[in-house]
Each structure stands twice: as structure tokens, then as C-alpha cells.
N, C-alpha and C. Protein backbone atom coordinates (compact mmCIF):
# COMPACT_ATOMS: atom_id res chain seq x y z
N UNK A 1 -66.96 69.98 298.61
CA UNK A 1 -66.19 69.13 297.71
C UNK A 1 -66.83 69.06 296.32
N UNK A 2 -68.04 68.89 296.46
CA UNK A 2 -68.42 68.72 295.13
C UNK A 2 -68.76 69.59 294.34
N UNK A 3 -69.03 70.89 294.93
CA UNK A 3 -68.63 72.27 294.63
C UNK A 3 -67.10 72.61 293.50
N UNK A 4 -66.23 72.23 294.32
CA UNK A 4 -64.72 72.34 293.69
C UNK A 4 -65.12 71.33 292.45
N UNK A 5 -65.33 70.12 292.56
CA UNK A 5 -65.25 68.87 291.56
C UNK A 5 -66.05 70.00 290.24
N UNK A 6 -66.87 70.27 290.47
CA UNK A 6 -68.28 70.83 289.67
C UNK A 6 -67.38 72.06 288.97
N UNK A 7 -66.66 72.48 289.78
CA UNK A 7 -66.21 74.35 288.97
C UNK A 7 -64.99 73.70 288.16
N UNK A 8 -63.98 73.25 288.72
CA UNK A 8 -62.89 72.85 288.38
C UNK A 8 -62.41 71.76 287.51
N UNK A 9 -63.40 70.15 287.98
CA UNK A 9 -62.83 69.01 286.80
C UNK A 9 -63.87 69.13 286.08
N UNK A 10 -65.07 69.12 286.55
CA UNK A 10 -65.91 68.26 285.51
C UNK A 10 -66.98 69.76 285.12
N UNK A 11 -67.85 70.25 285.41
CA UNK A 11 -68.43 70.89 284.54
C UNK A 11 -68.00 72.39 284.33
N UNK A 12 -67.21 72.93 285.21
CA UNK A 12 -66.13 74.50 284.87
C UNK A 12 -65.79 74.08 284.00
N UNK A 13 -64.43 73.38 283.38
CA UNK A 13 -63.64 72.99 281.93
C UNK A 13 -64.64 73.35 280.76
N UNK A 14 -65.58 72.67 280.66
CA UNK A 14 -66.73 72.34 279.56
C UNK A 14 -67.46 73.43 279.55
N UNK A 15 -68.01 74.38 280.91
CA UNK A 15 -68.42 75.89 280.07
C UNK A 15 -67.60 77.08 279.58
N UNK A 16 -66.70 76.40 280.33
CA UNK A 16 -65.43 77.99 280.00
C UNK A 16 -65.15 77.08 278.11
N UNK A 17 -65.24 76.61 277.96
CA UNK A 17 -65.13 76.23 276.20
C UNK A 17 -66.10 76.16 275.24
N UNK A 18 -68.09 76.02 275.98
CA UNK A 18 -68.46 76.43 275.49
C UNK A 18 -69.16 77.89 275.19
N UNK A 19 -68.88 78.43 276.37
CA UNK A 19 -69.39 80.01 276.28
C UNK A 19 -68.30 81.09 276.27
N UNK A 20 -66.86 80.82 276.51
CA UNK A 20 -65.61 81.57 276.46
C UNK A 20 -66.08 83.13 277.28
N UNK A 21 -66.74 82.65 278.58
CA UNK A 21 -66.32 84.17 279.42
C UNK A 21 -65.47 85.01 278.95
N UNK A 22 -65.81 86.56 278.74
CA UNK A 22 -64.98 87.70 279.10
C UNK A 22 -65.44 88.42 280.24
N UNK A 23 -64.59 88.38 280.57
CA UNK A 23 -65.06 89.90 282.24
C UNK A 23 -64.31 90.89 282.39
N UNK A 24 -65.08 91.61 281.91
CA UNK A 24 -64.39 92.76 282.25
C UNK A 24 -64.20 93.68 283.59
N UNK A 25 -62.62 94.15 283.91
CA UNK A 25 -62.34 94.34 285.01
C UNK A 25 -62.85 92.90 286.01
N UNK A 26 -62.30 91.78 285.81
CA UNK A 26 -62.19 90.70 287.20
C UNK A 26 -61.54 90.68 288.37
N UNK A 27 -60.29 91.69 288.02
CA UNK A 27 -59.82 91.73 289.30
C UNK A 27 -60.89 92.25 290.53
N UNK A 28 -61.70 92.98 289.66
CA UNK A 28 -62.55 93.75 291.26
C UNK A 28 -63.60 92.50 291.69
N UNK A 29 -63.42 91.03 291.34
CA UNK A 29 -63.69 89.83 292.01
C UNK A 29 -62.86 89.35 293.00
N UNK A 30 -61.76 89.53 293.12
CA UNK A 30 -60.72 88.95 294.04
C UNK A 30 -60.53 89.96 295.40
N UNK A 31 -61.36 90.21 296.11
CA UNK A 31 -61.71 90.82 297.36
C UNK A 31 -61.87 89.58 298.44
N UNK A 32 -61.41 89.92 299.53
CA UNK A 32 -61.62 89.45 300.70
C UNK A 32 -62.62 89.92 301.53
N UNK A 33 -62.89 88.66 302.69
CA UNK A 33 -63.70 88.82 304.13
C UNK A 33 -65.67 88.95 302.98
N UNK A 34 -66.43 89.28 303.47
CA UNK A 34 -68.15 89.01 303.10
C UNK A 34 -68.23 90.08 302.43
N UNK A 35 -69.14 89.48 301.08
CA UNK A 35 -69.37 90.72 300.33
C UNK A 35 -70.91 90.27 299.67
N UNK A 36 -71.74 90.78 298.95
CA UNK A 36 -72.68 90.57 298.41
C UNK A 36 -73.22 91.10 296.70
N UNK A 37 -72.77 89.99 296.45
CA UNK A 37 -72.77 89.90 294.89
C UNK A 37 -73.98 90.03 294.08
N UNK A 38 -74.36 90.75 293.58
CA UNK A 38 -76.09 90.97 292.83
C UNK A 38 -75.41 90.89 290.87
N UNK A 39 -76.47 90.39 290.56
CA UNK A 39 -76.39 90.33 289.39
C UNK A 39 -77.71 90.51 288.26
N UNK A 40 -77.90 90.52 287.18
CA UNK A 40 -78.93 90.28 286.17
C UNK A 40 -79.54 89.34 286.66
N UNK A 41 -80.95 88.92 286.15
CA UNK A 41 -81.10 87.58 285.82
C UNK A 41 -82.01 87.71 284.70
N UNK A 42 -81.78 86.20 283.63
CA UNK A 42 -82.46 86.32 282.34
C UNK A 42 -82.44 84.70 282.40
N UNK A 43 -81.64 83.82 282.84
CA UNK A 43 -81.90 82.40 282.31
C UNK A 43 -81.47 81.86 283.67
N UNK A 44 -81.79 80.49 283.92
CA UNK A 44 -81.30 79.36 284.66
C UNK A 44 -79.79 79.32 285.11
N UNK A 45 -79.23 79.19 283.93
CA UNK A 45 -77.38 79.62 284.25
C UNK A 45 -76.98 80.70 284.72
N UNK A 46 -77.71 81.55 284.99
CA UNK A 46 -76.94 82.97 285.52
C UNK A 46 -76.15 82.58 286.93
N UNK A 47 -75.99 82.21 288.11
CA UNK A 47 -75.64 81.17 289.22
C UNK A 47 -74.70 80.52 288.63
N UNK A 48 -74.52 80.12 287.78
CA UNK A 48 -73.33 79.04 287.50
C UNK A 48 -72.16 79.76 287.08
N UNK A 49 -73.09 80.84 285.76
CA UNK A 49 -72.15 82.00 285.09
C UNK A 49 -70.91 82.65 285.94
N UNK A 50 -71.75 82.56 287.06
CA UNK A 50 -70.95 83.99 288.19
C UNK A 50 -69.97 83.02 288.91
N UNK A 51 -71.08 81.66 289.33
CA UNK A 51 -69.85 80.79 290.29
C UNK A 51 -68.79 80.19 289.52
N UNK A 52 -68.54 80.40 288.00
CA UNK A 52 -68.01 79.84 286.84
C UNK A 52 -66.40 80.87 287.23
N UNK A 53 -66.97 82.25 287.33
CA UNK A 53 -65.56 82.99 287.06
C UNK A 53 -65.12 84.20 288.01
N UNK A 54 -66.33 83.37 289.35
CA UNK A 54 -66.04 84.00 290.93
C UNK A 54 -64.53 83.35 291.48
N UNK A 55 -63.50 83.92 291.60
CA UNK A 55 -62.89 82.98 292.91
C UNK A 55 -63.33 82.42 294.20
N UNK A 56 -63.89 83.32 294.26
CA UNK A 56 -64.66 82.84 295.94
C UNK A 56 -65.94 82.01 295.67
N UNK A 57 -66.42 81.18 296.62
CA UNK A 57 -67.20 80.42 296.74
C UNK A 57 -68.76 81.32 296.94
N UNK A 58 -69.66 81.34 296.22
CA UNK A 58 -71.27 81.85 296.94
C UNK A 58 -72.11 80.83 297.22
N UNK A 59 -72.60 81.47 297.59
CA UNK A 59 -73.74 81.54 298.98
C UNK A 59 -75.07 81.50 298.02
N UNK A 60 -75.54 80.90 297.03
CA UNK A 60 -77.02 81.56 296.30
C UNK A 60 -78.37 81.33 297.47
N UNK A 61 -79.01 82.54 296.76
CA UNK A 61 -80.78 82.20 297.72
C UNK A 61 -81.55 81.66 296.20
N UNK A 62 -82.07 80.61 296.40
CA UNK A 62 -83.20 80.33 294.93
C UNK A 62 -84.57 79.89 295.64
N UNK A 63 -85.22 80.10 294.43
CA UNK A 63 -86.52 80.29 295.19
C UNK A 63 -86.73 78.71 295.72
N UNK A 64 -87.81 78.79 296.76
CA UNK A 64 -88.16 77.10 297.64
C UNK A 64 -88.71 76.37 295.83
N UNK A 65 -89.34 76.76 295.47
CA UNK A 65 -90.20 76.15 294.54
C UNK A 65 -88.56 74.81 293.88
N UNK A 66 -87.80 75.40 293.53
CA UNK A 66 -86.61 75.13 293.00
C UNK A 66 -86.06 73.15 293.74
N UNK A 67 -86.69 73.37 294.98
CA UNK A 67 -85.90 72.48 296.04
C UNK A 67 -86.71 71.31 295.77
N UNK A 68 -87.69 71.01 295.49
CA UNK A 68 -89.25 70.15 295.45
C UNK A 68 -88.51 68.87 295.21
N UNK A 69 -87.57 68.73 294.62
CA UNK A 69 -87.26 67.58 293.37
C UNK A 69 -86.35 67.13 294.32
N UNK A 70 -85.76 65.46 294.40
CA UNK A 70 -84.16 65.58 295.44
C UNK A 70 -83.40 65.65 294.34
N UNK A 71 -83.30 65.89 293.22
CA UNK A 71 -82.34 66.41 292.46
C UNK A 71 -81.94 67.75 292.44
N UNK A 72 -83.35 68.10 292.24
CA UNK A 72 -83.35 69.86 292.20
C UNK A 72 -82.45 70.36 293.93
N UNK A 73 -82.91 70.03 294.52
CA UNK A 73 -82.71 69.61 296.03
C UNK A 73 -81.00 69.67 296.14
N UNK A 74 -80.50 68.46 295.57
CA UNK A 74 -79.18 68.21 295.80
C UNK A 74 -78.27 68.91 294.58
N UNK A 75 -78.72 69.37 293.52
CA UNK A 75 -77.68 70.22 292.86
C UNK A 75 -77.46 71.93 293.21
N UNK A 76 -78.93 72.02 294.00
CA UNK A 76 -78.67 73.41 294.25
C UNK A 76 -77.96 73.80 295.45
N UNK A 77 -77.72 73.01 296.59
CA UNK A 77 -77.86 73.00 297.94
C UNK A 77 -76.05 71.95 297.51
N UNK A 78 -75.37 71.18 296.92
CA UNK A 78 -74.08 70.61 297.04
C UNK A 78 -73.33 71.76 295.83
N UNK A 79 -73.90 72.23 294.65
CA UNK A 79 -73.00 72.30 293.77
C UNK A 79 -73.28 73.61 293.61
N UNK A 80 -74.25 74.42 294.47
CA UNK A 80 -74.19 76.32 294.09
C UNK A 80 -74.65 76.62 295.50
N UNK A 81 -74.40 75.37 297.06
CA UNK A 81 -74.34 76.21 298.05
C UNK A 81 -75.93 77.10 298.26
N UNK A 82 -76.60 76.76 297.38
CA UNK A 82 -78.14 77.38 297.55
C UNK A 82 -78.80 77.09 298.75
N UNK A 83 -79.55 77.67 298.94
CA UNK A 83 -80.83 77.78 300.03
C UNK A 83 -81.49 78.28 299.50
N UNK A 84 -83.03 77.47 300.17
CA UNK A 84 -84.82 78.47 299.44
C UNK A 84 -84.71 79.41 300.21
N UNK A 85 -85.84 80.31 299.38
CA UNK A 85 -86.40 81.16 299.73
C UNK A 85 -87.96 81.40 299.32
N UNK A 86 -88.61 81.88 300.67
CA UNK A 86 -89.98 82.27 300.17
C UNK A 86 -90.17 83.35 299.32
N UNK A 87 -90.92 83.69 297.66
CA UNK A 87 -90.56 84.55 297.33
C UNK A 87 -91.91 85.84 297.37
N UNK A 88 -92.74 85.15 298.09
CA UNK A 88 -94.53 85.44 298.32
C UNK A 88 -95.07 86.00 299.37
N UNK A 89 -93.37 85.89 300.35
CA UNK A 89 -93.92 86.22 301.65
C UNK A 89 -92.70 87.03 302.47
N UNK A 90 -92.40 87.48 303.33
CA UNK A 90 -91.58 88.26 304.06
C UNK A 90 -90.67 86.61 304.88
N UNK A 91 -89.40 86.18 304.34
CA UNK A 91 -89.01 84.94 304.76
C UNK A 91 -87.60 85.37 305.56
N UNK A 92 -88.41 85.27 306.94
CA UNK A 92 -87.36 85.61 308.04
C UNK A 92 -86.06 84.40 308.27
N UNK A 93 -86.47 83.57 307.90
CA UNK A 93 -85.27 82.42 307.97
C UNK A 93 -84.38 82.43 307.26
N UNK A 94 -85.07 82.99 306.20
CA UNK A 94 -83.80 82.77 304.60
C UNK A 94 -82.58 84.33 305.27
N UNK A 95 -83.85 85.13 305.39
CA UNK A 95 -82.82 86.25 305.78
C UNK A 95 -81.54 86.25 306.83
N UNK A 96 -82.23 85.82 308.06
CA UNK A 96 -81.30 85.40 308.97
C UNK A 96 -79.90 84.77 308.61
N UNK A 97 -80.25 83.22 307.43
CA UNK A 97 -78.93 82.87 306.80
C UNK A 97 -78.01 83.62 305.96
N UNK A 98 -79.04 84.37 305.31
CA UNK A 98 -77.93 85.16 304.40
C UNK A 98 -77.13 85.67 305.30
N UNK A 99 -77.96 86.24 306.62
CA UNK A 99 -76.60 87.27 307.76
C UNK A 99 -75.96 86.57 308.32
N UNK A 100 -75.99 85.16 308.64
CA UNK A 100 -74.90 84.50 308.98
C UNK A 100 -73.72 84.02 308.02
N UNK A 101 -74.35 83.73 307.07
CA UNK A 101 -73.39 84.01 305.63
C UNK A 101 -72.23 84.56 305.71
N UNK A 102 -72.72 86.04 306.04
CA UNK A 102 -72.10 87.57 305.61
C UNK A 102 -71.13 87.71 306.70
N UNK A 103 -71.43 87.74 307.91
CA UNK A 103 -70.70 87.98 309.15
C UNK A 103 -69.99 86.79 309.38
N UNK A 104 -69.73 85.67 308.30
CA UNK A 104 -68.99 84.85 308.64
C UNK A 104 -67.69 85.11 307.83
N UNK A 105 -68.00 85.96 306.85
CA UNK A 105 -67.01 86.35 306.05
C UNK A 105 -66.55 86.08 304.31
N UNK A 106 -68.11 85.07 304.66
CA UNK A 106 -68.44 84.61 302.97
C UNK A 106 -68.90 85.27 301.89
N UNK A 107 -69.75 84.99 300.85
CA UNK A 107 -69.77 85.63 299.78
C UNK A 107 -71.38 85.04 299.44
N UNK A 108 -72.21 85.94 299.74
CA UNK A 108 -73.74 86.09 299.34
C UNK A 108 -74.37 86.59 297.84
N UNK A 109 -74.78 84.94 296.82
CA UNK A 109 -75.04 85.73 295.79
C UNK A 109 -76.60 86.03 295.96
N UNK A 110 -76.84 86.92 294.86
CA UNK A 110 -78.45 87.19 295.30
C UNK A 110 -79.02 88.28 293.64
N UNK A 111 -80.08 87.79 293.29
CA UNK A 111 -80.35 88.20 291.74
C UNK A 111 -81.40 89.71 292.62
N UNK A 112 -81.51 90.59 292.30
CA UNK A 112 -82.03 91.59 293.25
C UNK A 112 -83.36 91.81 292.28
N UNK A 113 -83.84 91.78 291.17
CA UNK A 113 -85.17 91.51 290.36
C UNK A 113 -86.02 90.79 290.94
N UNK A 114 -85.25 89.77 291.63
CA UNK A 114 -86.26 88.77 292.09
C UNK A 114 -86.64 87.76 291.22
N UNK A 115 -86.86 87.82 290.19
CA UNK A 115 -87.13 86.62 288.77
C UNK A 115 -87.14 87.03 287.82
N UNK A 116 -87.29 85.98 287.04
CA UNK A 116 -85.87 86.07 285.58
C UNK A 116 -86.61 86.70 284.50
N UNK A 117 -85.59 87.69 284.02
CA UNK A 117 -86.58 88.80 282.92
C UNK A 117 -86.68 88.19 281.51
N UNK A 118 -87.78 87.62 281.34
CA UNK A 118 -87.99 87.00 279.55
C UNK A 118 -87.88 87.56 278.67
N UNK A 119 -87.19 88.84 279.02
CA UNK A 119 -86.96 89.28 277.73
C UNK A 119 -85.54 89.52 277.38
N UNK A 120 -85.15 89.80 279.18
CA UNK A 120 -83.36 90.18 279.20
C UNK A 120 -82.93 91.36 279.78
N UNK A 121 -83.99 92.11 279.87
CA UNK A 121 -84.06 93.38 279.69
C UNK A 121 -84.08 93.74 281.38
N UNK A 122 -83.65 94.19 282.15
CA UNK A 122 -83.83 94.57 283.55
C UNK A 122 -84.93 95.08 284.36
N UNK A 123 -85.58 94.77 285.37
CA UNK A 123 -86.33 95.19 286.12
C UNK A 123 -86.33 96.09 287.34
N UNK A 124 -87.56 96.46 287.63
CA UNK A 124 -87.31 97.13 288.94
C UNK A 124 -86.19 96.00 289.47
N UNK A 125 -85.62 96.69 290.68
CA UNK A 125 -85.15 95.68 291.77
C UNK A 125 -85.56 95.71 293.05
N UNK A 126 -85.87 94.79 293.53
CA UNK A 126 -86.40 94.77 295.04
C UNK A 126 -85.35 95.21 295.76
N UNK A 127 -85.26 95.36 297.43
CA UNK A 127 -85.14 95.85 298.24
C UNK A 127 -84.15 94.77 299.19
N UNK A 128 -84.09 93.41 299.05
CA UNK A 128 -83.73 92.62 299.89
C UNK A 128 -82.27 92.64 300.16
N UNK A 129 -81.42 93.35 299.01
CA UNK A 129 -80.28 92.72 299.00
C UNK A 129 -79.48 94.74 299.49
N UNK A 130 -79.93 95.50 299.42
CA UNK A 130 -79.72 96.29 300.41
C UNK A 130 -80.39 96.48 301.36
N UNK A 131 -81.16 95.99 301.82
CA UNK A 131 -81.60 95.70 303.48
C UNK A 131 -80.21 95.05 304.09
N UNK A 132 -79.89 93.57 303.22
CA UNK A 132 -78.80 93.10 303.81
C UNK A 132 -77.57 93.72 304.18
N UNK A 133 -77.07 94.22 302.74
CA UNK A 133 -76.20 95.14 303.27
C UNK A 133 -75.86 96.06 303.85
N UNK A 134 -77.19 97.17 304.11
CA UNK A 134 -77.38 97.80 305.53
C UNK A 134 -77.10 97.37 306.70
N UNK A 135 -77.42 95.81 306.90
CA UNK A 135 -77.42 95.61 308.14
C UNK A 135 -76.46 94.74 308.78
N UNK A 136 -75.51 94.54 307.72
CA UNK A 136 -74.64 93.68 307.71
C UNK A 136 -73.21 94.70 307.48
N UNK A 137 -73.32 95.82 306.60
CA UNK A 137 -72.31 96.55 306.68
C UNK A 137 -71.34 96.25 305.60
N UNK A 138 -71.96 95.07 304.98
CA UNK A 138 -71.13 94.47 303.66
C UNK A 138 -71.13 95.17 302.16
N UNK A 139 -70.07 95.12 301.52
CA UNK A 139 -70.41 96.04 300.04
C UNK A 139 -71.07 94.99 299.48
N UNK A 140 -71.13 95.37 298.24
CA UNK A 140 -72.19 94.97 297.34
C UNK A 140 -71.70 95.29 296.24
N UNK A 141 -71.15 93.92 295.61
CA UNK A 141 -70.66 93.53 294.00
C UNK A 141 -71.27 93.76 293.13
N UNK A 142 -71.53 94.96 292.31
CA UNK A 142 -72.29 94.42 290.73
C UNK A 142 -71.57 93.57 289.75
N UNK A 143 -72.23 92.80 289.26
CA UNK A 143 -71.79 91.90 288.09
C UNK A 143 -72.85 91.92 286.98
N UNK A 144 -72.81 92.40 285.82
CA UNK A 144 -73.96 92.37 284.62
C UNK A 144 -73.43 91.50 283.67
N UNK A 145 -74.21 90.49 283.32
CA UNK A 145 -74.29 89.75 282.76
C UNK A 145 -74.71 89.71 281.17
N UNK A 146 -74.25 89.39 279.78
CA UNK A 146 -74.85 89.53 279.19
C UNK A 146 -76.27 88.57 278.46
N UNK A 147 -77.24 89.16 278.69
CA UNK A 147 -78.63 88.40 277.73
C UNK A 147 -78.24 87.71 276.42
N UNK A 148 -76.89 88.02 275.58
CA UNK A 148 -77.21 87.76 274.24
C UNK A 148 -76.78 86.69 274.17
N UNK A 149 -76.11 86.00 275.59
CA UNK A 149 -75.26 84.74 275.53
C UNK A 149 -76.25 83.51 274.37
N UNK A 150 -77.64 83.55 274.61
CA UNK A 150 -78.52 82.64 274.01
C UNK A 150 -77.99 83.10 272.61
N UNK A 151 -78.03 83.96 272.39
CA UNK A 151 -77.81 84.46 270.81
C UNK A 151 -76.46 83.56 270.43
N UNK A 152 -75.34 84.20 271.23
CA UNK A 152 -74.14 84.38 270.66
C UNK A 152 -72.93 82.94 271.26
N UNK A 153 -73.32 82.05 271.96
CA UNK A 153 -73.01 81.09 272.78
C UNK A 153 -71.39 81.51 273.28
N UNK A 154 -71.55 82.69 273.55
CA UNK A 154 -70.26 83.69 274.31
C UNK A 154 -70.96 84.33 275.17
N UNK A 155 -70.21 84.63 276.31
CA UNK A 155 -70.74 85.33 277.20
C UNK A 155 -69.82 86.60 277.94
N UNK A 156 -70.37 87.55 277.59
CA UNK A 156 -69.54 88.96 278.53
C UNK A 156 -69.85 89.60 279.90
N UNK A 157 -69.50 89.58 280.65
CA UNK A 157 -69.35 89.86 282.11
C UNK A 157 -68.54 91.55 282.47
N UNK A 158 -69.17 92.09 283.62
CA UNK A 158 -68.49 93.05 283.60
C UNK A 158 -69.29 93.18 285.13
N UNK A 159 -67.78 93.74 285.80
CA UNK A 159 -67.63 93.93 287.00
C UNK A 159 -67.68 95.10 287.37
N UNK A 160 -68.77 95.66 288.41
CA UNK A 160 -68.98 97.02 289.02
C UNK A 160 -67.77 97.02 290.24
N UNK A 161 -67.45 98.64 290.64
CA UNK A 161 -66.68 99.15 291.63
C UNK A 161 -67.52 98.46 293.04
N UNK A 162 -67.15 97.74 293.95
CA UNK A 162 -67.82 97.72 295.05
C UNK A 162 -68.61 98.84 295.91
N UNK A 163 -69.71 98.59 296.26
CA UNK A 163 -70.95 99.91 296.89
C UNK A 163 -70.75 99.95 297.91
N UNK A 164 -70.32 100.52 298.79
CA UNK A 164 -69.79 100.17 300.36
C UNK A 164 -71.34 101.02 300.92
N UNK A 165 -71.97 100.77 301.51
CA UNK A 165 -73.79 100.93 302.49
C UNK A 165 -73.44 102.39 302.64
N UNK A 166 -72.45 102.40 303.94
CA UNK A 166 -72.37 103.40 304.53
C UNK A 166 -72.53 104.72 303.80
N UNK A 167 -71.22 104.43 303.16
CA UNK A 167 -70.70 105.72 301.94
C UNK A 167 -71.70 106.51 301.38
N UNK A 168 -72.48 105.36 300.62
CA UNK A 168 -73.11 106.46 299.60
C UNK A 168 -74.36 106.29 299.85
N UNK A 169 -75.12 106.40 301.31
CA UNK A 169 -75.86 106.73 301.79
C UNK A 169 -75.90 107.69 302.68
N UNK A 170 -74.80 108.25 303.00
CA UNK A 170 -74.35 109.06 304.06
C UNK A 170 -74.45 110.46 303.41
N UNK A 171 -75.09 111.19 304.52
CA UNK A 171 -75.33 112.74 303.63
C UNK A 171 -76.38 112.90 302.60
N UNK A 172 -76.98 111.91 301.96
CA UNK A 172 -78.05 112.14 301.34
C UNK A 172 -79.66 112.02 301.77
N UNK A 173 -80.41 112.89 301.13
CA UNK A 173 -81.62 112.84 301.57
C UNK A 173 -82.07 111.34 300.97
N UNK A 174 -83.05 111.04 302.13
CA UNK A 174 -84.07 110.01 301.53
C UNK A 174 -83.88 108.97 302.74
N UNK A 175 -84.81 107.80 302.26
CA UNK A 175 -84.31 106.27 303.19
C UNK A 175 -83.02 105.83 303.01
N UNK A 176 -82.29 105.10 303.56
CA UNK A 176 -80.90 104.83 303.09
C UNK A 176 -81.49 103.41 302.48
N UNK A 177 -82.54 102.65 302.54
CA UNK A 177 -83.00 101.73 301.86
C UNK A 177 -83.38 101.95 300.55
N UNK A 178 -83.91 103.11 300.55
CA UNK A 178 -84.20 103.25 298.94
C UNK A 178 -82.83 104.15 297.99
N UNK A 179 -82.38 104.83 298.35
CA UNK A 179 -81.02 105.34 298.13
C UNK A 179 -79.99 104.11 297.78
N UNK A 180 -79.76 103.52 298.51
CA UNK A 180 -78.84 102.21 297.84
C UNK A 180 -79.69 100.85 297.10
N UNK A 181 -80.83 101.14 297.01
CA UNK A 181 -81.01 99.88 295.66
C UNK A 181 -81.30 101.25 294.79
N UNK A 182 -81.52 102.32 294.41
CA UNK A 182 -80.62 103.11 293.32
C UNK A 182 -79.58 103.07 292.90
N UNK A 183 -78.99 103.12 293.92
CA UNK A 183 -77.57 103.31 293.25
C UNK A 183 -77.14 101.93 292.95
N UNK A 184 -77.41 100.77 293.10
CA UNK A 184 -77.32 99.58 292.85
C UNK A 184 -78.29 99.15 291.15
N UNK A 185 -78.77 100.34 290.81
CA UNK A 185 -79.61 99.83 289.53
C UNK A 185 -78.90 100.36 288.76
N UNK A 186 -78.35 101.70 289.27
CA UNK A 186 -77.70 102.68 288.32
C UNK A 186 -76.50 101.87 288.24
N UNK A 187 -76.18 101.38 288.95
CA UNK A 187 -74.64 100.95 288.69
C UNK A 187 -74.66 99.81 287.71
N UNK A 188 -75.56 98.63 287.59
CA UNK A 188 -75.85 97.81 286.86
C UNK A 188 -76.56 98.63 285.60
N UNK A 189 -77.24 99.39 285.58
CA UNK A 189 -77.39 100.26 284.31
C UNK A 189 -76.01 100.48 283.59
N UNK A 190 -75.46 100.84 284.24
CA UNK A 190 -73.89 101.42 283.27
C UNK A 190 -72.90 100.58 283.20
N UNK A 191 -73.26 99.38 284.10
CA UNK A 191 -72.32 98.15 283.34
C UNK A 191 -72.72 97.57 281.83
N UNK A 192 -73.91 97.76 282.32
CA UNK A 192 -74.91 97.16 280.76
C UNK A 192 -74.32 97.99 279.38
N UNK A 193 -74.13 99.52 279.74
CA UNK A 193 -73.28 99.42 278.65
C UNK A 193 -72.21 99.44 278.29
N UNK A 194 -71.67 98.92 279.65
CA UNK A 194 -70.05 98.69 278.94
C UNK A 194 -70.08 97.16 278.27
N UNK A 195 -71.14 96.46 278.86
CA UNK A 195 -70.82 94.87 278.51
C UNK A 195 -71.10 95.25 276.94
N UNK A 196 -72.19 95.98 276.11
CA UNK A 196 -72.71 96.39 275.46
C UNK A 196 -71.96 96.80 274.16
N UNK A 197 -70.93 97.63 274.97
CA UNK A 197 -69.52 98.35 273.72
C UNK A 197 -68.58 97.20 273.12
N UNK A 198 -69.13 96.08 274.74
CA UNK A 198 -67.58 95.32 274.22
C UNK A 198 -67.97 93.81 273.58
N UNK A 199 -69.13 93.49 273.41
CA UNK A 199 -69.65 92.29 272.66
C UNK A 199 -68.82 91.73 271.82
């Protein structure tokens, strides 16, 4: 409930006017049944950004450190659906939820860097969020976000083709673990410059 209240009356209205989202290609947001959404990360709002101009409801993992506060506690966990995560250690619990998440038919967001780039600029990406989808069988949403929002108090969005596990691991040499967070960088690589053309 307070999820809906949060996107819809009271704080959705007020960012969609002060940052005026564009997304490009959104329709490839309006998919059904579990999928797993990866994105940039550069600031605090990136989570809100996505749950701002997702139809579907996510699922975020943020780090435990995040939860400490009962504020911190209750805005992440009522109004972005969050759960901690250990980010120091191999956190079999967090994982487990994300797969119940997924096989329930929901929508798993998840920043695949792992933490937020101070400069904007993209990082390696870890491994966690195609493990999941390996094992879950779920595609995997790119969404790139743009960094200059601080600059420009607009924000551009742009939506990748869904990565289906199987597909484009199939037939190629290598781990199928390391093969799909490639192709998951590359794909967020070349959103970056479409968000890029269209500023």
C-alpha cells in the first residue's frame, strides 16, 4: 500500500515534475511473469528512478548497512520492497529471497556494480545477478540510467532488449557465468550511448 501511495499520490507526481523522465523504448518495461532488472548505479535515487517509471512493482536488494536506522529500515523495506544484503560476504539468505522473488513471478531489482560509481562512470560488474538468472531461468532487463541527472535535473532512461540465460549462453565457449555478465555489460555499454545521443 504504501508502495502505490509513494509512486502514485504523493512522491511519483513530484519527481516526474522535477526530473521529467525520458525512456527510451519503455514499452520493453511492460513484460510479464519474473524478470530481473539491473541497472547503473551513481546516486541514492537510482531505486526510485526505475521504481518511478517501472510498471511493475521491484523487489530491491540494498546493502544491510542501509537497514540500521528504523527509518532507513521502514522506507526501504515499505516503499522500495528492499531487503539487506551482506555485501562482504557470500549471503546465502539474501540469495535464496531473491529466488523466491523470481519463481514467484515478480520483478527483482539489483544494481550489478555492487556500489555506487562517484564518478558515474561504470564498473566492473559482479556476478550475482547472472548467477540468479542462471538459476532461475529469468531474463534480465537492462535499464541505463543517466549520471548527468545531477547536472541537468532531467533524467534519460533507456531500455535494453531482454537477455534470456539460456540463449546467449548456449553454444558458446566459456562459463555460462562469465559469458552472461558480458553480455550484460556490453549491453549496458550500448545503452549508454544511446542515452548519450539523446540528452
Amino acid at each position: 500500500m504504501l508502495y502505490v501511495l509513494g509512486k502514485y499520490l504523493l512522491a511519483g507526481p513530484l519527481l516526474w515534475l522535477l526530473f521529467r523522465p525520458k525512456v527510451l523504448n519503455h514499452e520493453r518495461l511492460r513484460f510479464e511473469g519474473g524478470a530481473i532488472i539491473i541497472s547503473n548505479h551513481f546516486c541514492v535515487m537510482d531505486p526510485i528512478f526505475i521504481a518511478l517509471v517501472c510498471p511493475r512493482w521491484i523487489h530491491f536488494m540494498a546493502k544491510k548497512e542501509a537497514f540500521r536506522t528504523k527509518l532507513g529500515d521502514f522506507f526501504l523495506r515499505r516503499m522500495l520492497f528492499a531487503f539487506p544484503v551482506d555485501r562482504d560476504n557470500v549471503d546465502v539468505t539474501s540469495l535464496k529471497h531473491a529466488m523466491t522473488i523470481l519463481k514467484s513471478g515478480k520483478v527483482f531489482g539489483i544494481f550489478p556494480e555492487g556500489r555506487r560509481s562517484p564518478t558515474g562512470s561504470m564498473d566492473h560488474f559482479e556476478k550475482g545477478a547472472a548467477f540468479l538468472s542462471l538459476k532461475s531461468g529469468m531474463p534480465i532487463i537492462p535499464v541505463y540510467a543517466d549520471p548527468q541527472v545531477r547536472r541537468r535535473c532531467k533524467i534519460t532512461m533507456a531500455v535494453g532488449e531482454p537477455i534470456q540465460p539460456k540463449e546467449v549462453t548456449a553454444g558458446r565457449k566459456g562459463k555460462p557465468l562469465e559469458i552472461l555478465t558480458q553480455v550484460m555489460q556490453d549491453s549496458m555499454t550500448e545503452l549508454k550511448k544511446k542515452v548519450e545521443e539523446n540528452r
